[in-house]
N, C-alpha and C. Protein backbone atom coordinates (compact mmCIF):
# COMPACT_ATOMS: atom_id res chain seq x y z
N UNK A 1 -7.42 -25.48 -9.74
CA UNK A 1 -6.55 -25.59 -8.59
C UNK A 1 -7.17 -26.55 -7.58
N UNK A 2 -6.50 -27.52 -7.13
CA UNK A 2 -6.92 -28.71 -6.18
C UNK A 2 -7.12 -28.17 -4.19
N UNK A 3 -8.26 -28.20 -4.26
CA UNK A 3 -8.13 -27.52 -2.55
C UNK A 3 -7.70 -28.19 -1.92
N UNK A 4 -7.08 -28.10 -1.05
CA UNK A 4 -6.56 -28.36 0.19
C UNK A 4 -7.29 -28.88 1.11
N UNK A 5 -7.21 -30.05 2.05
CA UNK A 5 -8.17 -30.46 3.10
C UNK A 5 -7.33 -29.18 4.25
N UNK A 6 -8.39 -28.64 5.07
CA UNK A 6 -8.49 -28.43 6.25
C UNK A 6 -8.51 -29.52 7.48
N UNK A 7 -7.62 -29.08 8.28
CA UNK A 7 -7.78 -29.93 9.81
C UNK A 7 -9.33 -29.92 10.37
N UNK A 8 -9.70 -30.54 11.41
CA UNK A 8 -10.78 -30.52 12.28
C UNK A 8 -10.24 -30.62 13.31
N UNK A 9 -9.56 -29.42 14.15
CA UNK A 9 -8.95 -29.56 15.00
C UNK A 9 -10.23 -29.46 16.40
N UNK A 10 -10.11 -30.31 17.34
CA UNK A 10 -11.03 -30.03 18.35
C UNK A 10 -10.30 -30.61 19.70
N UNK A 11 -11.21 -30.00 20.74
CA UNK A 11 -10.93 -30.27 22.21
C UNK A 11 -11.96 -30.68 22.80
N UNK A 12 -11.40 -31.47 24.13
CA UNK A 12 -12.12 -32.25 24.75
C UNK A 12 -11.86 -31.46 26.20
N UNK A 13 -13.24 -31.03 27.13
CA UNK A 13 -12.86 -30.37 28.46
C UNK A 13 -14.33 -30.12 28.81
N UNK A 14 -14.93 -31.69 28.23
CA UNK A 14 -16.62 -31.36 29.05
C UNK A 14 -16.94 -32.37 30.22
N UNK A 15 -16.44 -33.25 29.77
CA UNK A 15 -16.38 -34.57 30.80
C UNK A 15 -15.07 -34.66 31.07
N UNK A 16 -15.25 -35.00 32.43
CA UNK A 16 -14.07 -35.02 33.40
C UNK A 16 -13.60 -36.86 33.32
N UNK A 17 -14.58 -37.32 33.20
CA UNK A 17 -14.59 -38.82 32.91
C UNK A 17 -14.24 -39.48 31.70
N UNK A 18 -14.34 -38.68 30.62
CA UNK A 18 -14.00 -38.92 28.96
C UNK A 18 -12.08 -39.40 29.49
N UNK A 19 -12.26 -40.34 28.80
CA UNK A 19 -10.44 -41.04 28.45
C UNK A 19 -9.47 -39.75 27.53
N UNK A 20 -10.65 -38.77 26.89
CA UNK A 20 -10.05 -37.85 26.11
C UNK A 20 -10.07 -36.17 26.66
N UNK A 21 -10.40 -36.23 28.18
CA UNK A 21 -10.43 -35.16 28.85
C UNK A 21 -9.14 -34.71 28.74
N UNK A 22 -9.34 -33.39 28.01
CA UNK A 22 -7.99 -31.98 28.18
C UNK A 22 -7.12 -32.82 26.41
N UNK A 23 -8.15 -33.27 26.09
CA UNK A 23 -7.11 -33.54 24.84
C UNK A 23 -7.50 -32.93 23.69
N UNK A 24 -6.26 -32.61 22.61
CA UNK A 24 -6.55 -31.44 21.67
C UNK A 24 -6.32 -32.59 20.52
N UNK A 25 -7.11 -32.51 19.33
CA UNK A 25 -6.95 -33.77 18.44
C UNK A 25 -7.31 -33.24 17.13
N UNK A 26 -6.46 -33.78 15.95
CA UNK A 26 -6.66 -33.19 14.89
C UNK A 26 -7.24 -34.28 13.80
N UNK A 27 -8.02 -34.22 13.32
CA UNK A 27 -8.80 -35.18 12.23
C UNK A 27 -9.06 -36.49 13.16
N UNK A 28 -9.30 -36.48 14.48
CA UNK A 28 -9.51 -37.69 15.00
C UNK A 28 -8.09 -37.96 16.23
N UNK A 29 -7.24 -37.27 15.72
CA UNK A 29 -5.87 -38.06 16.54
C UNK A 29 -5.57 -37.29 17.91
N UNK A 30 -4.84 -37.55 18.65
CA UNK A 30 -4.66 -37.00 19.78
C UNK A 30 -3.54 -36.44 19.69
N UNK A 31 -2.98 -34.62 19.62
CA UNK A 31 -1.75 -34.70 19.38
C UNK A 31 -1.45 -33.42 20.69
N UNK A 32 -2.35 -33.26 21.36
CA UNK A 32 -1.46 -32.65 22.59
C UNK A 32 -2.70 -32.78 23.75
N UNK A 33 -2.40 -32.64 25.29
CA UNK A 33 -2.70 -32.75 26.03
C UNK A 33 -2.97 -31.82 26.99
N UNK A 34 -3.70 -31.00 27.29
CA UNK A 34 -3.77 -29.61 27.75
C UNK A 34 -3.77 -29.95 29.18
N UNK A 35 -2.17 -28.88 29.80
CA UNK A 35 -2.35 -28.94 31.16
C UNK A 35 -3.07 -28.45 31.88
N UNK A 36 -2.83 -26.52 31.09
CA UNK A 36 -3.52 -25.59 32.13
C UNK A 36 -4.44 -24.97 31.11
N UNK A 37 -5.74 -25.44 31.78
CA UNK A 37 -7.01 -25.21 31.57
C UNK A 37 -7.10 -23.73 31.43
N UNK A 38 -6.83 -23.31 32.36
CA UNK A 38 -7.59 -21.67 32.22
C UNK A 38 -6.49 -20.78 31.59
N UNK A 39 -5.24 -21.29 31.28
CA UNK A 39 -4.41 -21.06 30.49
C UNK A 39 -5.26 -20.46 28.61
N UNK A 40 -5.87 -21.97 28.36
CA UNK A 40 -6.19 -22.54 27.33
C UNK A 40 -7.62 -21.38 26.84
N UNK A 41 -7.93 -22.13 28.19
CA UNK A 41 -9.93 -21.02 27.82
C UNK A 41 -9.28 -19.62 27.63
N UNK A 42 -8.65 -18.73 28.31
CA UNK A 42 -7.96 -17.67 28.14
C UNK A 42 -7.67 -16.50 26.50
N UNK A 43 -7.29 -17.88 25.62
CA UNK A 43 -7.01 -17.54 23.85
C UNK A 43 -8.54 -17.21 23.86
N UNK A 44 -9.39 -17.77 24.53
CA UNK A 44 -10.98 -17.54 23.43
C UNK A 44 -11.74 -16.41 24.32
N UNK A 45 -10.74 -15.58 25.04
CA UNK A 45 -11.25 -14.61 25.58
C UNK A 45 -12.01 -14.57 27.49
N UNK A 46 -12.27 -15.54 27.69
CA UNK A 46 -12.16 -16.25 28.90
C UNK A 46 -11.71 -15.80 30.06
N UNK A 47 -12.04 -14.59 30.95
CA UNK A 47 -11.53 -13.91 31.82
C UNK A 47 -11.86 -14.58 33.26
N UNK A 48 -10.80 -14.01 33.84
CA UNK A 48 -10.50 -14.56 35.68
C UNK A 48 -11.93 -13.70 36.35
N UNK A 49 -12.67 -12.53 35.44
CA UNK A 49 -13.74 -11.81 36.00
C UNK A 49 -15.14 -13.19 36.02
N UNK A 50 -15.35 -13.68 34.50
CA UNK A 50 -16.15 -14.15 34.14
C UNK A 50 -15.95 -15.90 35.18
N UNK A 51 -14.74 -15.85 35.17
CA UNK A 51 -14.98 -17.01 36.24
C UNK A 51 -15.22 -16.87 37.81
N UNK A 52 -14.96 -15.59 38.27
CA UNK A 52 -15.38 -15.32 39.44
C UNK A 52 -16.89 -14.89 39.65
N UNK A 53 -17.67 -14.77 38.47
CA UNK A 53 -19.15 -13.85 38.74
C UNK A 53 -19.71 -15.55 38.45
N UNK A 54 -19.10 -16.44 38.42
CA UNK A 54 -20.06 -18.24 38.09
C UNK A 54 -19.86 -18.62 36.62
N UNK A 55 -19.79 -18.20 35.42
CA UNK A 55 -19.88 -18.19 34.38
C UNK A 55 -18.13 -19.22 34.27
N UNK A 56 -19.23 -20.42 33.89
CA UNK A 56 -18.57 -21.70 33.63
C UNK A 56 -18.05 -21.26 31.91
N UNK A 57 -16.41 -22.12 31.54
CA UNK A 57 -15.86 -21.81 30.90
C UNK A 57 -16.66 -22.30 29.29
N UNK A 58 -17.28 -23.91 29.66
CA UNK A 58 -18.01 -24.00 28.33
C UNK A 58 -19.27 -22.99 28.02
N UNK A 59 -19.88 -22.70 29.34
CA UNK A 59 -20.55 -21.50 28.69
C UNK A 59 -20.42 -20.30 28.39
N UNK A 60 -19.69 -20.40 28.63
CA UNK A 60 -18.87 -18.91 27.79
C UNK A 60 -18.92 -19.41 26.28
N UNK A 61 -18.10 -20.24 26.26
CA UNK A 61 -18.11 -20.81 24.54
C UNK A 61 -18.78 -20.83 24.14
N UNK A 62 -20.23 -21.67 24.52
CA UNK A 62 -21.28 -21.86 23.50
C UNK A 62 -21.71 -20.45 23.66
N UNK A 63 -22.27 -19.45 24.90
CA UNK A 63 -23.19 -18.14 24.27
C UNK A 63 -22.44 -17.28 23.66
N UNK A 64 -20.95 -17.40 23.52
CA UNK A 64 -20.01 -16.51 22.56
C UNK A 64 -20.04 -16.53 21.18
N UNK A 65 -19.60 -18.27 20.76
CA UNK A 65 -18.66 -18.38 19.80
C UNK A 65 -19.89 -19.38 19.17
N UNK A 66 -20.48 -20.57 19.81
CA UNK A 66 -21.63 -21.95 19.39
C UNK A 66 -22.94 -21.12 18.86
N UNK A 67 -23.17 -20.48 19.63
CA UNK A 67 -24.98 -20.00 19.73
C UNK A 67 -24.98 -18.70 19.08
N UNK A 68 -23.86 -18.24 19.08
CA UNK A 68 -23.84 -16.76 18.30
C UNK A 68 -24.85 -16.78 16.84
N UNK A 69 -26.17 -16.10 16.60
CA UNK A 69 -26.52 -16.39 15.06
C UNK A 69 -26.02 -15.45 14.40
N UNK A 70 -25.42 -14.35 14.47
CA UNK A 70 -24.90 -13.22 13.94
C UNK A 70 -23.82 -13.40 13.08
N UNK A 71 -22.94 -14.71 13.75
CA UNK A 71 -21.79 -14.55 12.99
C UNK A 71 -21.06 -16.37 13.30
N UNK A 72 -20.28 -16.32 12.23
CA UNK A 72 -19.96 -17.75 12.29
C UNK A 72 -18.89 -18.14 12.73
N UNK A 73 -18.18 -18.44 13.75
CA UNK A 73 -16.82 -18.09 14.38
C UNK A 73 -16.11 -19.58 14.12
N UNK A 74 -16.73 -20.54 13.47
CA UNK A 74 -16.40 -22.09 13.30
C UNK A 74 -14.83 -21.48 12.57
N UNK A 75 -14.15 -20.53 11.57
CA UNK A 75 -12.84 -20.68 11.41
C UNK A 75 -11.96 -20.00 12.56
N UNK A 76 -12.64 -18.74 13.17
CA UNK A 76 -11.90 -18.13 13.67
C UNK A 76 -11.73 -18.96 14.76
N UNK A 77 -12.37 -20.33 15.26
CA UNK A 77 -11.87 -20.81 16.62
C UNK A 77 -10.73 -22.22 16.12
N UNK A 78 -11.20 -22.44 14.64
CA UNK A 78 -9.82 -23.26 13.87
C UNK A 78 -9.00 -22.80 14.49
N UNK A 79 -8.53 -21.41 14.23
CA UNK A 79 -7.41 -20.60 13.90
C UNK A 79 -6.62 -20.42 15.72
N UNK A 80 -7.45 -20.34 16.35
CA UNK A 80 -7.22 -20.09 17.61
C UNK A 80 -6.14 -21.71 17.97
N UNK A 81 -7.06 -22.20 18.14
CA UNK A 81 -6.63 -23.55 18.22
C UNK A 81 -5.47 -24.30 17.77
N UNK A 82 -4.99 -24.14 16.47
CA UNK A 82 -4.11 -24.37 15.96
C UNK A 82 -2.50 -23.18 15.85
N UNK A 83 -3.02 -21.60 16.45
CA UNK A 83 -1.93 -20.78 16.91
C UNK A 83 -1.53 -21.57 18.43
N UNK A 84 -2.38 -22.39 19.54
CA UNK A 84 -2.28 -22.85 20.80
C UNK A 84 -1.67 -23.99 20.10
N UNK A 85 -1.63 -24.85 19.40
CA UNK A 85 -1.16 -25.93 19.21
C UNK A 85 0.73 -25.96 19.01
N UNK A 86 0.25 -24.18 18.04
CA UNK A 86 1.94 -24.11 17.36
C UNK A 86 3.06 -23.62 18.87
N UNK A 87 2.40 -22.91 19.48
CA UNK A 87 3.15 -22.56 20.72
C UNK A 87 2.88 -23.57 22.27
N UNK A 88 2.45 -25.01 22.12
CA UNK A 88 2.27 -25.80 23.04
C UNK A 88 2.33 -27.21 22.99
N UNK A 89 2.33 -27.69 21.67
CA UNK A 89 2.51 -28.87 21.19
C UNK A 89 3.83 -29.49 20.21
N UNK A 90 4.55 -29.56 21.12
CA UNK A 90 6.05 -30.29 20.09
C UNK A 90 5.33 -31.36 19.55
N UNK A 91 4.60 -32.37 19.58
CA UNK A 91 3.61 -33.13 18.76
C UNK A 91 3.36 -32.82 17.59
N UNK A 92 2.46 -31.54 17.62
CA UNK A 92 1.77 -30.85 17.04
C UNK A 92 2.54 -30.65 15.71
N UNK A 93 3.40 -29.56 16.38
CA UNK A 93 4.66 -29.28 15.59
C UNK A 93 5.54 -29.88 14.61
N UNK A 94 5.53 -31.32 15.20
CA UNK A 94 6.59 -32.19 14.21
C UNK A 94 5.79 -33.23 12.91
N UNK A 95 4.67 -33.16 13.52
CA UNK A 95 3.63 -33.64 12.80
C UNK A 95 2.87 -32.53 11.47
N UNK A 96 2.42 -31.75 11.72
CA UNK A 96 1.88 -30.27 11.39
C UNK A 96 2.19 -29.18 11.18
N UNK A 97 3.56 -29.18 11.19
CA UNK A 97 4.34 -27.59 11.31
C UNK A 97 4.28 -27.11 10.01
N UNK A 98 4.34 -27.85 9.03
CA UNK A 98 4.75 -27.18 7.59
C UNK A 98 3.65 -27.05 7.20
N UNK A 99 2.64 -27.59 7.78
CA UNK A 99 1.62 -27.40 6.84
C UNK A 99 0.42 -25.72 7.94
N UNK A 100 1.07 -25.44 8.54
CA UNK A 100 0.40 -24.44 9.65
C UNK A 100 0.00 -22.94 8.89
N UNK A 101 1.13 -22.59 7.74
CA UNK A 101 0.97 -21.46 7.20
C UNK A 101 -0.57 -21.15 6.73
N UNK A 102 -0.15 -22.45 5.89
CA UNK A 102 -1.86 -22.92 4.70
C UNK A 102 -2.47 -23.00 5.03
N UNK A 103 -2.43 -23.55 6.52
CA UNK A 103 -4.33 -23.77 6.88
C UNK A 103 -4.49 -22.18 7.33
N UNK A 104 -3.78 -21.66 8.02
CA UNK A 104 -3.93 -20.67 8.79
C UNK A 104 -4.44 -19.44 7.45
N UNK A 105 -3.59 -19.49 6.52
CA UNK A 105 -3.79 -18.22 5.50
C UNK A 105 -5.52 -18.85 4.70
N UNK A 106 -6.04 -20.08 4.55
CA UNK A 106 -6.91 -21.02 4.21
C UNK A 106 -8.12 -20.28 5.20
N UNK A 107 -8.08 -20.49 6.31
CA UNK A 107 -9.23 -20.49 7.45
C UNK A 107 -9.41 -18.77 7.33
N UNK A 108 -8.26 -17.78 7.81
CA UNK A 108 -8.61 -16.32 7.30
C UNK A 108 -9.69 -16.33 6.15
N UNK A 109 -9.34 -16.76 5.23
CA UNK A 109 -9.87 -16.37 4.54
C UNK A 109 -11.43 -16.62 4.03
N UNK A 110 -11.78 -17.64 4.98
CA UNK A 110 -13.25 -18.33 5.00
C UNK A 110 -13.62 -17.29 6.34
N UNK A 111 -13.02 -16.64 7.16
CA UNK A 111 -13.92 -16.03 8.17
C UNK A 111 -14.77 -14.88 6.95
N UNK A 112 -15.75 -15.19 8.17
CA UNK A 112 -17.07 -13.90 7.81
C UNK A 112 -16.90 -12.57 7.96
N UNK A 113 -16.60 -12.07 7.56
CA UNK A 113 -16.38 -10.44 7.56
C UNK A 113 -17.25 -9.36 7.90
N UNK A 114 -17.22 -9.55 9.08
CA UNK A 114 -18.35 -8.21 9.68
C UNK A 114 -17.27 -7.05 10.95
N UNK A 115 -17.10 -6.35 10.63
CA UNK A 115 -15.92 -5.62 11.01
C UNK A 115 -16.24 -5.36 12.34
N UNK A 116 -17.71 -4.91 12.65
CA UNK A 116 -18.24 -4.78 14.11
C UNK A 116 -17.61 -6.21 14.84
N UNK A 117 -18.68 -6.83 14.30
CA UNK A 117 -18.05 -8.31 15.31
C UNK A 117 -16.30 -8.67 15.66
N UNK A 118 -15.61 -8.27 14.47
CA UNK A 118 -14.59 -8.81 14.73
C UNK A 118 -13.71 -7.68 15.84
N UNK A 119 -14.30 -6.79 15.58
CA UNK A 119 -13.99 -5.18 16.94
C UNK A 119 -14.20 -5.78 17.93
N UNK A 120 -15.13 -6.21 18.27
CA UNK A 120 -15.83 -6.61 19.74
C UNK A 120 -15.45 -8.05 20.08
N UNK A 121 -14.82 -8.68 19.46
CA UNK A 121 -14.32 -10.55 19.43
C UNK A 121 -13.48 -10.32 20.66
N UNK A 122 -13.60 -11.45 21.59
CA UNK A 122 -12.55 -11.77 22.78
C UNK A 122 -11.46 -12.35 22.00
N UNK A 123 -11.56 -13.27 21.30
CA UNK A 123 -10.24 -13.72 20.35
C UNK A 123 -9.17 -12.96 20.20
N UNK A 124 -9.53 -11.86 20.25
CA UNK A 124 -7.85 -10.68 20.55
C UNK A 124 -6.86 -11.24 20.92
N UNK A 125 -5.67 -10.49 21.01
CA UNK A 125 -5.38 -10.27 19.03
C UNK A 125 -5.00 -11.35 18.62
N UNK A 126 -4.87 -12.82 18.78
CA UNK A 126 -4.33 -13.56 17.84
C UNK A 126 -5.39 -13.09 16.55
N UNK A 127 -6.54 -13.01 16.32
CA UNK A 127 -7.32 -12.71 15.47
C UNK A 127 -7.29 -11.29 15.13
N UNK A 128 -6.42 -10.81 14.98
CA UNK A 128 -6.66 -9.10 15.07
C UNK A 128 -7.22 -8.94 13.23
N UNK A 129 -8.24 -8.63 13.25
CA UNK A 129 -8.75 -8.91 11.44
C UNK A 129 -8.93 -7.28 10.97
């Protein structure tokens, strides 16, 4: 059976100065443009608490989801990403739509399976595992 390429879907929201600030891009391309920020950080668990006690939104990411050694969250934040894409990107959509099932049923199935972690994941519930 011939595998399937996976997307590399990623975001840009570290430099304010990057030409690619607030942009969501898949294998390289630019296919949506993120308005609302705390909208966005929000899917990866990202609370209005954690931004009021100082706790900047990329660091949340990296000591959550980057730096975690316990567990490998590289599909489950695919997955995130590309459920934000399907409900925010008509781009996205007209480009990527048919193919959204596969990656999505694809990436499940590469997450790491540790039932604790996935109990305790901010990713709720789009990830409900």
């Amino acid at each position: 059976m011939k595998r399937k390429r996976l997307p590399n879907v990623a975001y840009h929201l570290l430099s304010p100065l990057s030409e690619r600030y607030r942009a969501i891009e898949v294998n390289g391309e630019v296919v949506h443009w993120i308005e609302d920020t705390k909208e966005f950080y929000e899917i990866f668990g990202y609370t209005p608490d954690m931004r009021r006690s100082g706790v900047l939104p990329e660091e949340f990411m990296r000591a959550e989801y980057a730096d975690n050694p316990h567990f490998d969250f590289t599909a489950c934040l695919q997955i995130q990403l590309i459920e934000y894409l399907r409900m925010h990107s008509h781009k996205f959509l007209q480009k990527y739509g048919n193919h959204c099932e596969e990656w999505l049923a694809a990436l499940a199935g590469m997450r790491s399976s540790n039932p604790e972690t996935c109990m305790n994941c901010k990713m709720q519930p789009v990830c409900s595992n």
